[in-house]
N, C-alpha and C. Protein backbone atom coordinates (compact mmCIF):
# COMPACT_ATOMS: atom_id res chain seq x y z
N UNK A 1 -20.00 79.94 29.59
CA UNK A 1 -20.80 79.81 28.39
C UNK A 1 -20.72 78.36 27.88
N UNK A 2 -21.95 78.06 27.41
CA UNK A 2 -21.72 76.48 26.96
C UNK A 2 -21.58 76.68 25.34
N UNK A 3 -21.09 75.27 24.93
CA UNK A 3 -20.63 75.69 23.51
C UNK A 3 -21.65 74.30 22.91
N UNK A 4 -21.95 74.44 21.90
CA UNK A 4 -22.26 73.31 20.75
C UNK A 4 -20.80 72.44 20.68
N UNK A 5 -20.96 71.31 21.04
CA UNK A 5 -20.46 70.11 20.61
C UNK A 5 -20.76 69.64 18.96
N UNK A 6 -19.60 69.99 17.92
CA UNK A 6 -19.77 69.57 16.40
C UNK A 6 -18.80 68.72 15.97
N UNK A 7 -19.20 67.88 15.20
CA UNK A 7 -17.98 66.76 14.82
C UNK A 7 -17.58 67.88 13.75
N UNK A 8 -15.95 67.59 13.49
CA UNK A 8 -15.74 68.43 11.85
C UNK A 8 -16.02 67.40 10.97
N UNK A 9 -16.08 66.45 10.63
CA UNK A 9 -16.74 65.67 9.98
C UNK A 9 -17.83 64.99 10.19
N UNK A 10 -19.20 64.87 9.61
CA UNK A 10 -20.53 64.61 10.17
C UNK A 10 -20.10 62.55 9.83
N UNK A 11 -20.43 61.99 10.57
CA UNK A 11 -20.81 60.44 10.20
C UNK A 11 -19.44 59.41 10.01
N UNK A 12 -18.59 60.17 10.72
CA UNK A 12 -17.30 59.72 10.56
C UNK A 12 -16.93 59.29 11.89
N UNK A 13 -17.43 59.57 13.45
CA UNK A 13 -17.02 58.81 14.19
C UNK A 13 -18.52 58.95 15.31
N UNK A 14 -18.44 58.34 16.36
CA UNK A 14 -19.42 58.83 17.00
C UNK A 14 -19.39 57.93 18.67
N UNK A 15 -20.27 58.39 19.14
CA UNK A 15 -20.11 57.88 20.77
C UNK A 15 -19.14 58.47 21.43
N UNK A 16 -19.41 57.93 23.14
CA UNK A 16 -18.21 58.92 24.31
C UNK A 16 -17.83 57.42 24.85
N UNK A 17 -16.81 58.03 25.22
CA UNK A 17 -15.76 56.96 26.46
C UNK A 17 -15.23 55.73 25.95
N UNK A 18 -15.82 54.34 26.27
CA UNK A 18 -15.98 53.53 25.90
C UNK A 18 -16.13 53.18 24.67
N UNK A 19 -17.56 53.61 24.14
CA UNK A 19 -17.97 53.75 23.17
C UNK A 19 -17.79 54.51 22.10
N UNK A 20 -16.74 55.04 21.97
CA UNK A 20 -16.16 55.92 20.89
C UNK A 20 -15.81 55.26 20.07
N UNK A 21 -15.97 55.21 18.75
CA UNK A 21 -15.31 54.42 17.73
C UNK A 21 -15.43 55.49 15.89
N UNK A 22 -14.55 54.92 15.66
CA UNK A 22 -14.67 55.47 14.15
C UNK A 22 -15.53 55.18 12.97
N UNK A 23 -16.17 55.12 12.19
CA UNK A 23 -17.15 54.97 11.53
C UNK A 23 -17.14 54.90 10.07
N UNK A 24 -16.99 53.57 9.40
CA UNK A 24 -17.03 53.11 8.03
C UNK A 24 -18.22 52.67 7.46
N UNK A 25 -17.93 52.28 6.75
CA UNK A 25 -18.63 51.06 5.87
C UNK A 25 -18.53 49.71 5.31
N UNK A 26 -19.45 49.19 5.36
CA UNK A 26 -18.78 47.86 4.77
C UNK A 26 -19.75 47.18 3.47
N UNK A 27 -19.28 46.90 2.31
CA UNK A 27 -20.28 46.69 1.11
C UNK A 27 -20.32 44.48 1.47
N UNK A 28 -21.87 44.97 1.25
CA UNK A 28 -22.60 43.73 1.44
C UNK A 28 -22.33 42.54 0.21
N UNK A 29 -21.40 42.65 -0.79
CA UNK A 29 -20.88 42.15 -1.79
C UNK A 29 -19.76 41.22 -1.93
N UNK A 30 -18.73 41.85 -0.80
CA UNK A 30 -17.42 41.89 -1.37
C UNK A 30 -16.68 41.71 0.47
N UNK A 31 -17.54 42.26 1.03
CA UNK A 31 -16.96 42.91 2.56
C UNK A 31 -16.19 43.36 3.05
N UNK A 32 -15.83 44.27 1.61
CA UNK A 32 -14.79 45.29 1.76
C UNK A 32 -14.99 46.65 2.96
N UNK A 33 -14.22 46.86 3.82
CA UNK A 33 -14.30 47.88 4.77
C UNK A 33 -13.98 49.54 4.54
N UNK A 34 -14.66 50.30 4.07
CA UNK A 34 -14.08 51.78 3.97
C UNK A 34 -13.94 52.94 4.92
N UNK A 35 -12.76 53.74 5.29
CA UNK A 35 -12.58 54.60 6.19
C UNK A 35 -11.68 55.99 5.09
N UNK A 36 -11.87 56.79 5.31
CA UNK A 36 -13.46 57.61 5.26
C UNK A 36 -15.02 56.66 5.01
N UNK A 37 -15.55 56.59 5.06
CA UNK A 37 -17.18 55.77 4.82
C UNK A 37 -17.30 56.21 3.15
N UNK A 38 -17.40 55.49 2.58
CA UNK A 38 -18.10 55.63 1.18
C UNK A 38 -19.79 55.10 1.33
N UNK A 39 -20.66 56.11 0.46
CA UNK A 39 -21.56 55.73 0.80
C UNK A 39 -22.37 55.93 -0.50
N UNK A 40 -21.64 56.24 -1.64
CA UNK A 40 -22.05 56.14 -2.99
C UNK A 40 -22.07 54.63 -3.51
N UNK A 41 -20.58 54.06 -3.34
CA UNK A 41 -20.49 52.47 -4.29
C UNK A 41 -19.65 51.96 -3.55
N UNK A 42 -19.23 50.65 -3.51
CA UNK A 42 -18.34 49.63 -3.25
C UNK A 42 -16.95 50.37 -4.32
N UNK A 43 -15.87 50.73 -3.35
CA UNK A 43 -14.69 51.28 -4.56
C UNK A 43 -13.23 50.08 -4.59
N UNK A 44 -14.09 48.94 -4.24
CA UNK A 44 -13.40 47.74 -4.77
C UNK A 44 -13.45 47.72 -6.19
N UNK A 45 -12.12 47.44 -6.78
CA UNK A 45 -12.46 47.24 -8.07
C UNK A 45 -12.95 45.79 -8.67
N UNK A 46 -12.97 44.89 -7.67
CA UNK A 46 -12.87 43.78 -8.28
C UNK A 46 -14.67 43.59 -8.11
N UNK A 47 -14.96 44.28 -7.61
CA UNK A 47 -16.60 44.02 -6.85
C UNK A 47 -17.56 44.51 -8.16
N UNK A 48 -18.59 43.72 -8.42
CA UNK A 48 -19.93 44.77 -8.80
C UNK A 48 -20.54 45.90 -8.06
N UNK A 49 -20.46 45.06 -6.70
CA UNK A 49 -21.07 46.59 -6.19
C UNK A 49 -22.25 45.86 -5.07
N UNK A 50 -22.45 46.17 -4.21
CA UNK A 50 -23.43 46.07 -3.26
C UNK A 50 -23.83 46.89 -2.03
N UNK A 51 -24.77 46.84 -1.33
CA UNK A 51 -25.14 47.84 -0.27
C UNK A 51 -23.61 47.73 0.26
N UNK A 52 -24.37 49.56 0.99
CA UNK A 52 -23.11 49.50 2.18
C UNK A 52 -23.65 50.31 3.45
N UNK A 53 -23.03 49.28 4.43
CA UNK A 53 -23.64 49.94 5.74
C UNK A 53 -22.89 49.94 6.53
N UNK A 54 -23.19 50.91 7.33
CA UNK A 54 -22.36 51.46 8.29
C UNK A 54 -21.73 50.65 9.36
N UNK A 55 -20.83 50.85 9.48
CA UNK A 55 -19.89 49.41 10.91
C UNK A 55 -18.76 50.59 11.49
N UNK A 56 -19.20 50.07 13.02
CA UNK A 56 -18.10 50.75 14.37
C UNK A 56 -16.33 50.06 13.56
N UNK A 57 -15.85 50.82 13.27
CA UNK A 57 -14.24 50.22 13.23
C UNK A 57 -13.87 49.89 14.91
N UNK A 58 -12.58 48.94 14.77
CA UNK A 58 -11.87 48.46 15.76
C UNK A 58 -11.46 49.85 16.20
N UNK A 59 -11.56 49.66 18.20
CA UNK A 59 -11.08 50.91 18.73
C UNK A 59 -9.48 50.73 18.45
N UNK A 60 -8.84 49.83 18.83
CA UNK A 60 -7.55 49.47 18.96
C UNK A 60 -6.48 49.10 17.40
N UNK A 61 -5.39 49.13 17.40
CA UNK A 61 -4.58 49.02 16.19
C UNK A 61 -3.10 49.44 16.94
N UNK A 62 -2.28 49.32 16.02
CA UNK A 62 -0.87 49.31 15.62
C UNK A 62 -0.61 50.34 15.03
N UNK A 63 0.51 51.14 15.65
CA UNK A 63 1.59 51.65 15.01
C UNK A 63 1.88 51.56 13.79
N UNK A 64 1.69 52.04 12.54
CA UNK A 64 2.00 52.04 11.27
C UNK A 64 3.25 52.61 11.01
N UNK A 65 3.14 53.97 11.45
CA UNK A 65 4.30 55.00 11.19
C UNK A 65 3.63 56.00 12.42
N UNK A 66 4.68 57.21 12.29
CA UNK A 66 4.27 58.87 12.83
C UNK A 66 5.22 59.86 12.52
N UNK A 67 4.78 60.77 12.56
CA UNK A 67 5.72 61.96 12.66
C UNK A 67 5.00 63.08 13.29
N UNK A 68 5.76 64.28 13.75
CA UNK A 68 5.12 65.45 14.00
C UNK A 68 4.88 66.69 12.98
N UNK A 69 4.42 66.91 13.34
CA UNK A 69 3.88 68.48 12.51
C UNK A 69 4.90 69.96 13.05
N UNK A 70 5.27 70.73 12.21
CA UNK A 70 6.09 71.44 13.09
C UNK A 70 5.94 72.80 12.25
N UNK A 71 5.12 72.78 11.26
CA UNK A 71 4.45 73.59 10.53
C UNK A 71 3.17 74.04 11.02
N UNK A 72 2.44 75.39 10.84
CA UNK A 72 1.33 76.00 11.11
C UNK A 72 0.66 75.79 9.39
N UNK A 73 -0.10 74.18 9.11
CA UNK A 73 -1.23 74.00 8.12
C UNK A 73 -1.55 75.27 7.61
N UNK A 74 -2.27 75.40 5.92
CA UNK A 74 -2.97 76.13 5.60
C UNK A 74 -4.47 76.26 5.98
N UNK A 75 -5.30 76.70 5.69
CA UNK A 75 -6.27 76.88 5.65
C UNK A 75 -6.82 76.25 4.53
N UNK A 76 -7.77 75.41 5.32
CA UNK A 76 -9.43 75.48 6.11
C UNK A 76 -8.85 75.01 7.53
N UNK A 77 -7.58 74.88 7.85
CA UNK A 77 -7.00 73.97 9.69
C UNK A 77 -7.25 75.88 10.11
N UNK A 78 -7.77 75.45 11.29
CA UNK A 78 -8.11 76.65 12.26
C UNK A 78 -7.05 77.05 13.24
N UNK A 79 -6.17 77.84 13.03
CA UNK A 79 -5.57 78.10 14.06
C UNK A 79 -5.14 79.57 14.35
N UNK A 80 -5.16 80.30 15.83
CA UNK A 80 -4.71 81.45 15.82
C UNK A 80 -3.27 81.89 15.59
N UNK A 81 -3.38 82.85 14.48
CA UNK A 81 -2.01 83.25 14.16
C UNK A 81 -1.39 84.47 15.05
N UNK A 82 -1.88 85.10 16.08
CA UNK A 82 -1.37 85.79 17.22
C UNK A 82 -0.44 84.38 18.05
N UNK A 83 -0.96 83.50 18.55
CA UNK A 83 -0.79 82.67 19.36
C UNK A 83 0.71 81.58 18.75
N UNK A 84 1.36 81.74 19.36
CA UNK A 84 2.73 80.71 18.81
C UNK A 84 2.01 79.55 18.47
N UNK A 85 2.95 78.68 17.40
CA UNK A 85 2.82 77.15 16.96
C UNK A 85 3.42 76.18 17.66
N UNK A 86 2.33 75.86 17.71
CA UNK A 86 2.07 74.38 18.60
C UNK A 86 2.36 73.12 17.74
N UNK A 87 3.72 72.35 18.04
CA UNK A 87 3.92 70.95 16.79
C UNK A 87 2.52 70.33 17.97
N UNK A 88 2.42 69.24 16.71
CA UNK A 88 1.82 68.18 16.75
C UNK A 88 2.05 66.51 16.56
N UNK A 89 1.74 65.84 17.33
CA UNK A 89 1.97 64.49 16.29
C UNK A 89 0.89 63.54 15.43
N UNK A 90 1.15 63.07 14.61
CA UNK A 90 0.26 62.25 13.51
C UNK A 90 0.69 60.96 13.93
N UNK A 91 -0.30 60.35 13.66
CA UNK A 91 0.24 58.90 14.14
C UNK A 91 -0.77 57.88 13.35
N UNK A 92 -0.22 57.31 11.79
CA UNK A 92 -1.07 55.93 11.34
C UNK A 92 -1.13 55.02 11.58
N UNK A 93 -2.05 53.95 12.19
CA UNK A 93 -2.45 53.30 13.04
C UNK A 93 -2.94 52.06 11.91
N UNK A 94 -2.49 51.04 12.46
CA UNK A 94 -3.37 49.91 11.11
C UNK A 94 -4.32 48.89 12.11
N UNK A 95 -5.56 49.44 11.97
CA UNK A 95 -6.57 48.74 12.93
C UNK A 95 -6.47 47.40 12.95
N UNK A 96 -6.77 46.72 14.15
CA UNK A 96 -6.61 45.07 14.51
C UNK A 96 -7.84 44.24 13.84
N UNK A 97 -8.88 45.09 13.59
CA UNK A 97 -9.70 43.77 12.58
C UNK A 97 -9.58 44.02 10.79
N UNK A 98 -9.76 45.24 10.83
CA UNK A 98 -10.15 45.72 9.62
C UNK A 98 -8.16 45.78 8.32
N UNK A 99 -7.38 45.66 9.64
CA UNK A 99 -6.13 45.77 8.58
C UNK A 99 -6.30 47.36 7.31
N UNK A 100 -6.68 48.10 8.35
CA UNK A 100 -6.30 49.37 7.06
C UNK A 100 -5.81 50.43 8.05
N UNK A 101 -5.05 51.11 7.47
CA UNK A 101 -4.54 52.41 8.01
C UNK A 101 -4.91 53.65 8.15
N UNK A 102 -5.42 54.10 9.28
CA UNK A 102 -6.30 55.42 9.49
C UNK A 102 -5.20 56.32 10.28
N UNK A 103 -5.55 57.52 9.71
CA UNK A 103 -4.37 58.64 10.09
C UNK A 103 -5.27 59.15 11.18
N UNK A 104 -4.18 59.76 12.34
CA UNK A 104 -4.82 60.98 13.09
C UNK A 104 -4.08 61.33 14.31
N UNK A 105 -4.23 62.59 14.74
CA UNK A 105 -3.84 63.00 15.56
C UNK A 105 -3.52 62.35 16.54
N UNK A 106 -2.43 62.23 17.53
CA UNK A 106 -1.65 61.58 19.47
C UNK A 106 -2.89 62.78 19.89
N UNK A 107 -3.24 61.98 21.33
CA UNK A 107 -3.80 63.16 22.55
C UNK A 107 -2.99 63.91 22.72
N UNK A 108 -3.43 65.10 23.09
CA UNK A 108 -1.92 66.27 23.66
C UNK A 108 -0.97 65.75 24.81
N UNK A 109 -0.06 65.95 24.41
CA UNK A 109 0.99 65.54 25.59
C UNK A 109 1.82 64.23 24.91
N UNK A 110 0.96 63.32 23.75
CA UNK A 110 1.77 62.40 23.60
C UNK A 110 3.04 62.90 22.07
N UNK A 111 4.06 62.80 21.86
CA UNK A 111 5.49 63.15 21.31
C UNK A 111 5.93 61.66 20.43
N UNK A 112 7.00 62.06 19.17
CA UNK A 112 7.07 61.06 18.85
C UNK A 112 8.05 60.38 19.81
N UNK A 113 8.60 61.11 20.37
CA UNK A 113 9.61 60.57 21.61
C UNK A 113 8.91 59.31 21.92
N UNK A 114 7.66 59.71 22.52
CA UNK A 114 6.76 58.12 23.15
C UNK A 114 6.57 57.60 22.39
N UNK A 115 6.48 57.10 21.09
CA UNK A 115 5.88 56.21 20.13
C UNK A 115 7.02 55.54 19.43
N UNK A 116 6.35 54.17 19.21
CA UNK A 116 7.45 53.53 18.20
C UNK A 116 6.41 52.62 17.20
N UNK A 117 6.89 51.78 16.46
CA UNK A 117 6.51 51.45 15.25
C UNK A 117 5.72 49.88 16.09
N UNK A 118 4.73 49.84 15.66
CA UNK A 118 4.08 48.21 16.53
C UNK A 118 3.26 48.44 17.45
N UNK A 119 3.54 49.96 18.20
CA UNK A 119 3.16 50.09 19.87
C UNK A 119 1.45 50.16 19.55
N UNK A 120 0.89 49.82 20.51
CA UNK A 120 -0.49 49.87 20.48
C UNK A 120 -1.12 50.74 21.39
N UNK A 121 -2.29 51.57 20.38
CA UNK A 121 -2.77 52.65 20.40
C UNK A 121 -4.47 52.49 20.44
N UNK A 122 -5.00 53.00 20.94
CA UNK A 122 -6.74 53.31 21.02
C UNK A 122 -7.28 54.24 20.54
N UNK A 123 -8.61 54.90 20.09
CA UNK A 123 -9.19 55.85 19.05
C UNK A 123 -9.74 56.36 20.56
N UNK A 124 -9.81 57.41 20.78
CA UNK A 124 -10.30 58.08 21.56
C UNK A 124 -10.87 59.77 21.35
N UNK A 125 -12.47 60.28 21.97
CA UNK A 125 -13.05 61.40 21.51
C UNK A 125 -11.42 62.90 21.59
N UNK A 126 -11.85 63.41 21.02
CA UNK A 126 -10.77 64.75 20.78
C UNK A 126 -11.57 65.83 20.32
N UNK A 127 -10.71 66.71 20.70
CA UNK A 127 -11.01 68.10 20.41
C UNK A 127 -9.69 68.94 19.35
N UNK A 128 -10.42 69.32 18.26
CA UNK A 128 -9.79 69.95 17.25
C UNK A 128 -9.28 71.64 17.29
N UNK A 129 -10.58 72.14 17.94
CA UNK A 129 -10.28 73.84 17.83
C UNK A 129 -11.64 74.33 19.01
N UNK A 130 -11.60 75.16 19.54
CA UNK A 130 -13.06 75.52 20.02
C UNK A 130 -12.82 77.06 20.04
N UNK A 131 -14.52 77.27 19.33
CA UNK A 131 -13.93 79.14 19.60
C UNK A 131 -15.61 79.61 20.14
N UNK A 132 -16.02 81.03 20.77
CA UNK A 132 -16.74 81.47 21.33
C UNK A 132 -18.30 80.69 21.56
N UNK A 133 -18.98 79.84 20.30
CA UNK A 133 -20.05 78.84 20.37
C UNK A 133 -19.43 77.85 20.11
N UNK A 134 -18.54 77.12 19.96
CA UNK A 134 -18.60 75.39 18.98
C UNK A 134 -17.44 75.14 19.48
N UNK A 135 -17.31 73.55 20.15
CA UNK A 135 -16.18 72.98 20.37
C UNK A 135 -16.44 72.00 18.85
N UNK A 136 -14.98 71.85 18.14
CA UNK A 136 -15.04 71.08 17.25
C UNK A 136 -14.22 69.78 17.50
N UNK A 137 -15.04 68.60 17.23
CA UNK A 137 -14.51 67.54 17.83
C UNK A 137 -14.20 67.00 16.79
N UNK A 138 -13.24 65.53 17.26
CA UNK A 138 -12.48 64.78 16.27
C UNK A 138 -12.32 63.27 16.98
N UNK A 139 -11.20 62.83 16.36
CA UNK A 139 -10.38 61.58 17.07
C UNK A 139 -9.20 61.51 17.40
N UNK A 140 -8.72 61.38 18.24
CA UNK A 140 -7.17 61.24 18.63
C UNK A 140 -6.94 59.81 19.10
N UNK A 141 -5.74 59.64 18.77
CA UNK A 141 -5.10 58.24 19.53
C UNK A 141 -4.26 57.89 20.40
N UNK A 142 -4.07 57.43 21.63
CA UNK A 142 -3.64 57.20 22.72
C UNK A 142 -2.84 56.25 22.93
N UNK A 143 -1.84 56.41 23.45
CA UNK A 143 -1.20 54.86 23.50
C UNK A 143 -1.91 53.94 24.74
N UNK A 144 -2.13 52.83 24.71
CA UNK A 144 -2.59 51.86 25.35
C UNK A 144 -1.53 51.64 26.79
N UNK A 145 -1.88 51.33 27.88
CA UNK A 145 -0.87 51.12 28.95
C UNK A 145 -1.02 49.82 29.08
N UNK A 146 0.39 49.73 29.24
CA UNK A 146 0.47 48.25 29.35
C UNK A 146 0.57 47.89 30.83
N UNK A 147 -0.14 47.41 31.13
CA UNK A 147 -0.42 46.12 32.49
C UNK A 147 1.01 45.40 32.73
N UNK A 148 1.57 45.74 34.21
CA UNK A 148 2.59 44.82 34.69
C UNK A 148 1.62 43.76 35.46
């Protein structure tokens, strides 16, 4: 059966492979960068205010912090409660142009075991939950391999 491909958030990231990137804004005023995307006002305070349009964030960034999850989330997070809990790891990342810190999920398999504070990481497509029609997609972050 094929499923609908849905972002859980509409306008927040977009593209495959390569081209995957996360999706802000930037006010034409001030050139302040927002992640989540604001798309009401410039929420600089120092700004009046000017357009804002949409800009690919940096795929790549830094290690901020992480930890894992070792709790089963409340709800609206989708998960089957027949099925044992699955930890997770979180991992904030402070992008290489933009200098701000975006939270999100390691690919499966990566642990805080593998991660340390600095290490460099990539935004890559993910999958959140999929059930009988809809895979729900997201972003996850990867650690980067380093080249001998």
């Amino acid at each position: 059966m094929s499923r609908t491909r849905t972002p859980v958030v509409a306008d927040w990231f977009a593209g495959e492979g390569e081209n995957f990137r996360l999706l802000g804004t930037r006010c034409s005023a001030c050139a302040a960068v927002f992640f989540p995307r604001e798309d009401g006002f410039c929420r600089n305070p120092g700004c009046a205010g000017g357009e804002l349009a949409e800009v690919p964030l940096s795929r790549r960034g830094r290690v901020w912090s992480y930890t894992d999850g070792r709790y089963r989330p409340p709800a609206p997070y989708v998960s089957d409660p027949e099925l044992p809990w699955q930890p997770y790891t979180l991992i904030a990342v402070e992008l290489a142009a933009e200098r701000m810190v975006v939270l999100g999920q390691a690919v499966p398999g990566v642990s805080v075991a593998d991660l340390e504070v600095g290490m460099e990481v990539e935004v890559v497509p993910g999958v959140l939950h999929e059930d009988d029609e809809t895979t729900w997609t997201t972003w996850h972050w990867r650690p980067v391999e380093v080249s001998a």
